[in-house]
C-alpha atoms as a PDB file:
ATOM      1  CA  UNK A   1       7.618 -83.456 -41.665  1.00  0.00           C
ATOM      2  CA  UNK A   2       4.752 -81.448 -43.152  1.00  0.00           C
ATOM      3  CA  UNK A   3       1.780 -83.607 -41.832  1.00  0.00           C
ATOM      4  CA  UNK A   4       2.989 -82.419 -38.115  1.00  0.00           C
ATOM      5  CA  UNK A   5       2.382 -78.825 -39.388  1.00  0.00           C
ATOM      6  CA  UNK A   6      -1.401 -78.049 -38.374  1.00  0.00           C
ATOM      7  CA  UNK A   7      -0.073 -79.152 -34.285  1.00  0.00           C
ATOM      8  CA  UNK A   8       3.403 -77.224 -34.206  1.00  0.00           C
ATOM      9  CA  UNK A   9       1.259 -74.278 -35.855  1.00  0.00           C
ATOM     10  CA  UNK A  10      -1.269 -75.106 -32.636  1.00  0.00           C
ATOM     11  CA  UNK A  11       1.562 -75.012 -30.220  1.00  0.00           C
ATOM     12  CA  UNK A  12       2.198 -71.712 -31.558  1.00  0.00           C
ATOM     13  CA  UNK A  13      -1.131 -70.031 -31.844  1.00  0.00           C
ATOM     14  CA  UNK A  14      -1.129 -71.264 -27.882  1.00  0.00           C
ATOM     15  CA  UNK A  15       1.907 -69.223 -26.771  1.00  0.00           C
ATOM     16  CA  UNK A  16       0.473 -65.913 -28.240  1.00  0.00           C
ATOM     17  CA  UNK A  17      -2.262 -66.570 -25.060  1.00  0.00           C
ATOM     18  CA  UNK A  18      -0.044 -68.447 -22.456  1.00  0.00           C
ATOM     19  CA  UNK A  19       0.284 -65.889 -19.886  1.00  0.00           C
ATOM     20  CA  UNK A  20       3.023 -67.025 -18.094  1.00  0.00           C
ATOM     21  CA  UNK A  21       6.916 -67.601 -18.633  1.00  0.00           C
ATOM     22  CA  UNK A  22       7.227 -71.820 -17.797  1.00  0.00           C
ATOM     23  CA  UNK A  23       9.428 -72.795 -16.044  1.00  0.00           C
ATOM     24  CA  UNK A  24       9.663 -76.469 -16.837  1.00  0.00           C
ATOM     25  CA  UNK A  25       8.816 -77.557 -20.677  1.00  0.00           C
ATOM     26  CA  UNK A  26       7.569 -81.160 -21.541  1.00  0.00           C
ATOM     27  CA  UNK A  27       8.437 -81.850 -25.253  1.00  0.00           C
ATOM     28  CA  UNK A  28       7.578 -84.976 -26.874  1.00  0.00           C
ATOM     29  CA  UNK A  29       5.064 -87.037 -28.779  1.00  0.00           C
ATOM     30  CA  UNK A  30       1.510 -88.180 -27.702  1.00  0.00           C
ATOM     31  CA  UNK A  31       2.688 -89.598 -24.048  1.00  0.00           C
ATOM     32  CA  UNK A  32       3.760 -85.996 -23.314  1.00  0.00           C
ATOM     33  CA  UNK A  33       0.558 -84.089 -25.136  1.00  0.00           C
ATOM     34  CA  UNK A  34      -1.836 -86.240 -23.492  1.00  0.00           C
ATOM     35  CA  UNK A  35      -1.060 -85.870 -19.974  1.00  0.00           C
ATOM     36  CA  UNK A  36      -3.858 -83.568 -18.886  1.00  0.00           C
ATOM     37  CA  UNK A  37      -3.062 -83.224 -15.195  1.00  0.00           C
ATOM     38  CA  UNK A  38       0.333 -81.928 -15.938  1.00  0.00           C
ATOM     39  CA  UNK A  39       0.406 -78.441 -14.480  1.00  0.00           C
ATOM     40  CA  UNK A  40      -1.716 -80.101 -11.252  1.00  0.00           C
ATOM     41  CA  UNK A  41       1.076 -82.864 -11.295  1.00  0.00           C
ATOM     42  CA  UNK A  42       3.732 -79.733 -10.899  1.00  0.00           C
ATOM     43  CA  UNK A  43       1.713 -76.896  -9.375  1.00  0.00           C
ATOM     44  CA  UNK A  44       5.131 -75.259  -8.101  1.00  0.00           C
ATOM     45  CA  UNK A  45       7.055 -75.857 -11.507  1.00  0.00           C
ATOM     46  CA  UNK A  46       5.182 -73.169 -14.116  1.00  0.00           C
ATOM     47  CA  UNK A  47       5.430 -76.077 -16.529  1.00  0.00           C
ATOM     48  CA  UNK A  48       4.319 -75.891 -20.236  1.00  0.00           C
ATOM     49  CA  UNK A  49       2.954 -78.676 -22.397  1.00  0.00           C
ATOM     50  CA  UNK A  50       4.445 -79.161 -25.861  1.00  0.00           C
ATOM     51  CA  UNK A  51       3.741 -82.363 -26.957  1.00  0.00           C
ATOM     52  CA  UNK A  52       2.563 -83.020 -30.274  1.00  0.00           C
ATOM     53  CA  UNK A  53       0.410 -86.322 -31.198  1.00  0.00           C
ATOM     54  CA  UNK A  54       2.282 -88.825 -33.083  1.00  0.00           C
ATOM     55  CA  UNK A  55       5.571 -87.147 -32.913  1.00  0.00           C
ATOM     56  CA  UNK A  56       8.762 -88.928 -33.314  1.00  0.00           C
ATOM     57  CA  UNK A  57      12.248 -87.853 -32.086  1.00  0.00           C
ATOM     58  CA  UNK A  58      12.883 -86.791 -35.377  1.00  0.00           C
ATOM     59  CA  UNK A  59       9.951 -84.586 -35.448  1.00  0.00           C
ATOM     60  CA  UNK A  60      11.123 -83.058 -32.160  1.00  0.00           C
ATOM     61  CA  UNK A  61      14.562 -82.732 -32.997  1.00  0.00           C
ATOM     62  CA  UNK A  62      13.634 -80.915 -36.553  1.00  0.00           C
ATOM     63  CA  UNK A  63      10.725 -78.325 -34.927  1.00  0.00           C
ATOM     64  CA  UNK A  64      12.942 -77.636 -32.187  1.00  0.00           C
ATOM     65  CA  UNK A  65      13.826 -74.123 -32.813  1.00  0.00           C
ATOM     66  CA  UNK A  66      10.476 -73.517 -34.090  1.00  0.00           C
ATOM     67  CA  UNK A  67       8.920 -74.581 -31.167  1.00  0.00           C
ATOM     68  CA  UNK A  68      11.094 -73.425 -28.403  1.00  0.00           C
ATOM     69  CA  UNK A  69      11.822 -69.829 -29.779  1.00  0.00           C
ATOM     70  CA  UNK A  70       8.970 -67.732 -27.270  1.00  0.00           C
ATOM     71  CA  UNK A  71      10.478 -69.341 -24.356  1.00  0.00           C
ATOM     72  CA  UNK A  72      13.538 -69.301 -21.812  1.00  0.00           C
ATOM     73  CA  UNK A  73      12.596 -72.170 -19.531  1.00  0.00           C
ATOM     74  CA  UNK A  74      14.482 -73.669 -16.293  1.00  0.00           C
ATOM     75  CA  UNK A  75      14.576 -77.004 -17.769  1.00  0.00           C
ATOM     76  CA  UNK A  76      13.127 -79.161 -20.259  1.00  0.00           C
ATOM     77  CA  UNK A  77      11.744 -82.945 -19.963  1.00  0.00           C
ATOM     78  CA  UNK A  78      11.533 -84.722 -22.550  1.00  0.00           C
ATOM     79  CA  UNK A  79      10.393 -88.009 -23.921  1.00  0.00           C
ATOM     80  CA  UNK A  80      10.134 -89.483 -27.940  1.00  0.00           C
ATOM     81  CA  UNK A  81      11.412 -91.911 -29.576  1.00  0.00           C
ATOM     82  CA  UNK A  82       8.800 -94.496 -29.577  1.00  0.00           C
ATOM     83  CA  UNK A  83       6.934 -93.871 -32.551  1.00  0.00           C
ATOM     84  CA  UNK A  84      10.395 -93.763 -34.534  1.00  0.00           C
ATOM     85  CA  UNK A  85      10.865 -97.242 -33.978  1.00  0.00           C
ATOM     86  CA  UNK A  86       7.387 -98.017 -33.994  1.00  0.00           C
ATOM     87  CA  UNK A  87       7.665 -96.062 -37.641  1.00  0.00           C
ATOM     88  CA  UNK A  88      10.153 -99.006 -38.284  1.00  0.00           C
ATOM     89  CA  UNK A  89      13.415 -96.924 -37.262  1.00  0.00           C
ATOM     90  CA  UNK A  90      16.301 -98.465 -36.388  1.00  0.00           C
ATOM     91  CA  UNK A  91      17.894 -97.891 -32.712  1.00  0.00           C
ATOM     92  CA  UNK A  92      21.256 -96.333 -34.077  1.00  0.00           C
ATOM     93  CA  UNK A  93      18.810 -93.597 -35.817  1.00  0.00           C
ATOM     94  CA  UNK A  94      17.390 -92.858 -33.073  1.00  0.00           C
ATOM     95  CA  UNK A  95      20.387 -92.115 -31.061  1.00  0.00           C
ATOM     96  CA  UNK A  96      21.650 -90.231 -33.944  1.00  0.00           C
ATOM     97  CA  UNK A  97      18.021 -88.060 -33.622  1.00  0.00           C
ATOM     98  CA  UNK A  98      18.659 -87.575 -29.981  1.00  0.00           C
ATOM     99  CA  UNK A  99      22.632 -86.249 -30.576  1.00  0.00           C
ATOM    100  CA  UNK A 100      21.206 -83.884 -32.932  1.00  0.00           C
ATOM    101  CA  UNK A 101      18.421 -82.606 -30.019  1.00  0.00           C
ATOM    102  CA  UNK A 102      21.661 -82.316 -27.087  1.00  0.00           C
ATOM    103  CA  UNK A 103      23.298 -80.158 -30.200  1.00  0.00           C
ATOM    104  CA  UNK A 104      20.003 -77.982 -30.527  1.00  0.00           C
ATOM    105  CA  UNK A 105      19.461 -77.492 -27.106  1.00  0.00           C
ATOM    106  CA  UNK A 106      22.843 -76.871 -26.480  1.00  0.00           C
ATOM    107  CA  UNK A 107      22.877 -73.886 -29.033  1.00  0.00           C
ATOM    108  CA  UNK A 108      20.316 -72.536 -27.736  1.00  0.00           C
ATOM    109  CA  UNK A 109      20.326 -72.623 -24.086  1.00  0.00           C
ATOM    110  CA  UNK A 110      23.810 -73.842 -23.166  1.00  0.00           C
ATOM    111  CA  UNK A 111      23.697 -76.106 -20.378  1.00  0.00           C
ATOM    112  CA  UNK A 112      20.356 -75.909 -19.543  1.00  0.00           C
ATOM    113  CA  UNK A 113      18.926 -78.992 -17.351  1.00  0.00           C
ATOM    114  CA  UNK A 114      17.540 -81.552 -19.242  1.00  0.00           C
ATOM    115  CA  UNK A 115      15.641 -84.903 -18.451  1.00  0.00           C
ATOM    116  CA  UNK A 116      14.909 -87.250 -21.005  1.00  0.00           C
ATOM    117  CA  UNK A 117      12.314 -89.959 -20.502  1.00  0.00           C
ATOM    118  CA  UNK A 118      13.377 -93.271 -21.594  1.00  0.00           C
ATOM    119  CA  UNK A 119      11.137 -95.481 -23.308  1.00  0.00           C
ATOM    120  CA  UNK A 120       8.470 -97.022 -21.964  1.00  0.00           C
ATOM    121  CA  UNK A 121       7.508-100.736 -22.292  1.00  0.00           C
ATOM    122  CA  UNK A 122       3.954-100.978 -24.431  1.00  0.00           C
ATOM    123  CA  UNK A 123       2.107-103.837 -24.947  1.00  0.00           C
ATOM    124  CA  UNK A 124       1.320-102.500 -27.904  1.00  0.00           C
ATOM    125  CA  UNK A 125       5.092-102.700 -29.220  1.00  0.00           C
ATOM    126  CA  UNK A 126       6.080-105.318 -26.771  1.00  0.00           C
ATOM    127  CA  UNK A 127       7.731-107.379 -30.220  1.00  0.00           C
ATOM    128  CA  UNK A 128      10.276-104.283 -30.459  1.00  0.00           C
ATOM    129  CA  UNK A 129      11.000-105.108 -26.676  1.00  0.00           C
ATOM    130  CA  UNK A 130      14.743-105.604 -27.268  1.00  0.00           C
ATOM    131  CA  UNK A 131      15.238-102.307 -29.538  1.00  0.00           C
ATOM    132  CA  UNK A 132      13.319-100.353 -26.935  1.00  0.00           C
ATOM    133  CA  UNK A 133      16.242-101.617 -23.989  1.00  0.00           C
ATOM    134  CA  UNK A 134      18.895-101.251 -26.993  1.00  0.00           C
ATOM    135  CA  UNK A 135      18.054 -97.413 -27.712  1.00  0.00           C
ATOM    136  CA  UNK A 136      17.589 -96.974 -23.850  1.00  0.00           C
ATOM    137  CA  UNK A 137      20.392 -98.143 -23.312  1.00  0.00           C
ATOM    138  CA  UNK A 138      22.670 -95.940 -26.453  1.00  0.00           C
ATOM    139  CA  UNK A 139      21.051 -92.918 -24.958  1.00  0.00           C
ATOM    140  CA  UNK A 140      21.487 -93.406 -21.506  1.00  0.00           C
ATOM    141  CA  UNK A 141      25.111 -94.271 -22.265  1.00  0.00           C
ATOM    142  CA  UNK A 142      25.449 -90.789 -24.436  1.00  0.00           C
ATOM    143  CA  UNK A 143      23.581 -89.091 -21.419  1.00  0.00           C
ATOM    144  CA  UNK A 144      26.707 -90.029 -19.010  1.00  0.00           C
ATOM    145  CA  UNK A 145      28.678 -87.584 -20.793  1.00  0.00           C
ATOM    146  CA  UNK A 146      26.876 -84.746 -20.388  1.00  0.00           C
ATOM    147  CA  UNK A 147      27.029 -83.131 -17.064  1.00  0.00           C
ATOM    148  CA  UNK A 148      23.248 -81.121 -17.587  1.00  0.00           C
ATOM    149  CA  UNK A 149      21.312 -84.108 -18.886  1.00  0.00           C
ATOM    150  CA  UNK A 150      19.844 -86.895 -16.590  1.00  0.00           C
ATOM    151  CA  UNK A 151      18.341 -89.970 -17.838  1.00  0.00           C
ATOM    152  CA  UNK A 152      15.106 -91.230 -16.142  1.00  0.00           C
ATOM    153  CA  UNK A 153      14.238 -94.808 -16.136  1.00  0.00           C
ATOM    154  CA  UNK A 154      10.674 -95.481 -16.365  1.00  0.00           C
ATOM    155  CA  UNK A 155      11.037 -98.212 -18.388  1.00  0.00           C
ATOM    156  CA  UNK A 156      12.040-100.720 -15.635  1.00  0.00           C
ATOM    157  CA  UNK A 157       9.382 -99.300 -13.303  1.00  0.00           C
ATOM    158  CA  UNK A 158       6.348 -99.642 -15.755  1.00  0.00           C
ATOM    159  CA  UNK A 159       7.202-103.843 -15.811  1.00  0.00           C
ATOM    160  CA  UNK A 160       5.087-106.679 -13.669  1.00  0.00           C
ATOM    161  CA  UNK A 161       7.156-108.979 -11.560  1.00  0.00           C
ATOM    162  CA  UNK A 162       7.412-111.294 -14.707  1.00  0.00           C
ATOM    163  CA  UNK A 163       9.005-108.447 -16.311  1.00  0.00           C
ATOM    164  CA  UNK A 164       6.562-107.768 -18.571  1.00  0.00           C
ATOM    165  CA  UNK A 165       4.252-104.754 -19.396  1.00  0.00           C
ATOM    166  CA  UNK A 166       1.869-103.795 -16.465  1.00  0.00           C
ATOM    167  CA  UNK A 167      -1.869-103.532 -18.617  1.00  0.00           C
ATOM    168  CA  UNK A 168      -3.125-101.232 -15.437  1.00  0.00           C
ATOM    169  CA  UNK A 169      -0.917 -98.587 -16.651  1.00  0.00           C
ATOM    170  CA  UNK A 170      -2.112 -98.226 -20.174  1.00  0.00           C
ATOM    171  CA  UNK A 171      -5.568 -97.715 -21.834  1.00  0.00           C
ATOM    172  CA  UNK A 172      -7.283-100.219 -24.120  1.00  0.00           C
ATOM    173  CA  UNK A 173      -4.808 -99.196 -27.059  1.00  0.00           C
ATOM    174  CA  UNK A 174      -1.660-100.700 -25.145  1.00  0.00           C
ATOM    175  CA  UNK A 175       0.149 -97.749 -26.516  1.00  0.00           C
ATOM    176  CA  UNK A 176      -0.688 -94.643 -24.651  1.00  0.00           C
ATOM    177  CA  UNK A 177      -0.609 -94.073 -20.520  1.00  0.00           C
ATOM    178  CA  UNK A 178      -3.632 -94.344 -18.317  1.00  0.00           C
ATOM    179  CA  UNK A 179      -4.420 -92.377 -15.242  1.00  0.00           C
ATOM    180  CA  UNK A 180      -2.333 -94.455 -13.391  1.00  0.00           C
ATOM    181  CA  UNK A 181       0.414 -94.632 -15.692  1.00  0.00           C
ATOM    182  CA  UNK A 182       0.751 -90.684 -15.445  1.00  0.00           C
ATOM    183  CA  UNK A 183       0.519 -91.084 -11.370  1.00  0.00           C
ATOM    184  CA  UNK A 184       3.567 -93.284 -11.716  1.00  0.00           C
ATOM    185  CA  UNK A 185       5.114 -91.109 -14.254  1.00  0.00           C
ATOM    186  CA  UNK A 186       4.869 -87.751 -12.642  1.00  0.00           C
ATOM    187  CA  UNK A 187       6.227 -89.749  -9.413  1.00  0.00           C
ATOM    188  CA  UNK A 188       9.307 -90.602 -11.109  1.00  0.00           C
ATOM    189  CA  UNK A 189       9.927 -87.348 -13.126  1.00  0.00           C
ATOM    190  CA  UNK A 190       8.941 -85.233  -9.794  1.00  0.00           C
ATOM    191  CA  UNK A 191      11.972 -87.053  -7.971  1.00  0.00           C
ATOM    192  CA  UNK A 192      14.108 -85.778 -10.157  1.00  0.00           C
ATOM    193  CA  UNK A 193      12.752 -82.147 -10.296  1.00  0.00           C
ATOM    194  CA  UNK A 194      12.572 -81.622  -6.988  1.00  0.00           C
ATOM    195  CA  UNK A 195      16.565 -82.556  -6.161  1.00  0.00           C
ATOM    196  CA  UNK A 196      17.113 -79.355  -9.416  1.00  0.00           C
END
């Protein structure tokens, strides 16, 4: 895990000058650290930014402490995973990853509300197709049994009426969101904020 060091250091030379308590804390890989209009996305939410490029769910699961020990947040959205089977992971290692997070944020802040982000469908990875709806679906199925988690689909959503990846909502990498892919995002994710 040491070549994520110089960003989780980052992420903690940042609280020392935050300013604020958040409210709502986005934790995840590149999809989460990119998305620039976040606190305009969810001006009423106090929200925080702690995504770290290239991070898998192992990666989030193992800094977890590390990361999260300034704050006392209302909730927490996350989303990772992709890069661990883009890293060649298998589904049933993910899931395990994303047990271990539940148990972590459970330690530390009981039953806080969480929302994890499922996968999303990249062109880029559109050959792992089937272990993106398999891990989905293991995690959304390990969700239903936890009364402060809620799974949100974007995975469905971010498909053409051929049911395959809409290009409009990614840049030229196929891998990472474009402005309208974050419009759509914060769209979905705001539905389920607002009803906390």
């Amino acid at each position: 895990m040491y070549w994520y060091e110089d960003e989780v250091t980052g992420l903690e030379k940042d609280n020392l000058k935050l300013g604020y308590d958040p409210e709502v804390i986005f934790y995840g890989s590149s999809s989460i650290r990119l998305w620039g209009s976040l606190k305009e996305d969810f001006p009423e939410k106090k929200v925080l930014n702690l995504g770290f490029g290239g991070s898998t769910l192992a990666a989030c699961t193992w800094f977890f402490e590390r990361i999260m020990a300034p704050y006392q947040p209302k909730a927490i959205v996350v989303y990772a995973g992709d890069n661990d089977l883009g890293d060649g992971r298998h589904p049933e290692e993910v899931f395990i990853f994303f047990q271990q997070l539940t148990t972590n944020v459970k330690r530390r802040y009981g039953d806080l509300p969480c929302y994890f982000i499922s996968l999303k469908p990249s062109p880029s990875r559109w050959d792992l197709v089937h272990q993106f709806e398999y891990t989905n679906q293991l995690i959304e199925d390990e969700i239903g049994k936890y009364d402060n988690w809620s799974f949100i689909d974007i995975f469905t959503k971010m498909l053409d009426g051929s049911g395959k990846p809409r290009t409009d909502l990614y840049i030229e990498d196929g891998l990472h969101l474009s402005k309208k892919g974050y419009q759509l995002w914060k769209e979905i994710v705001n539905s389920f904020l607002i009803s906390r």
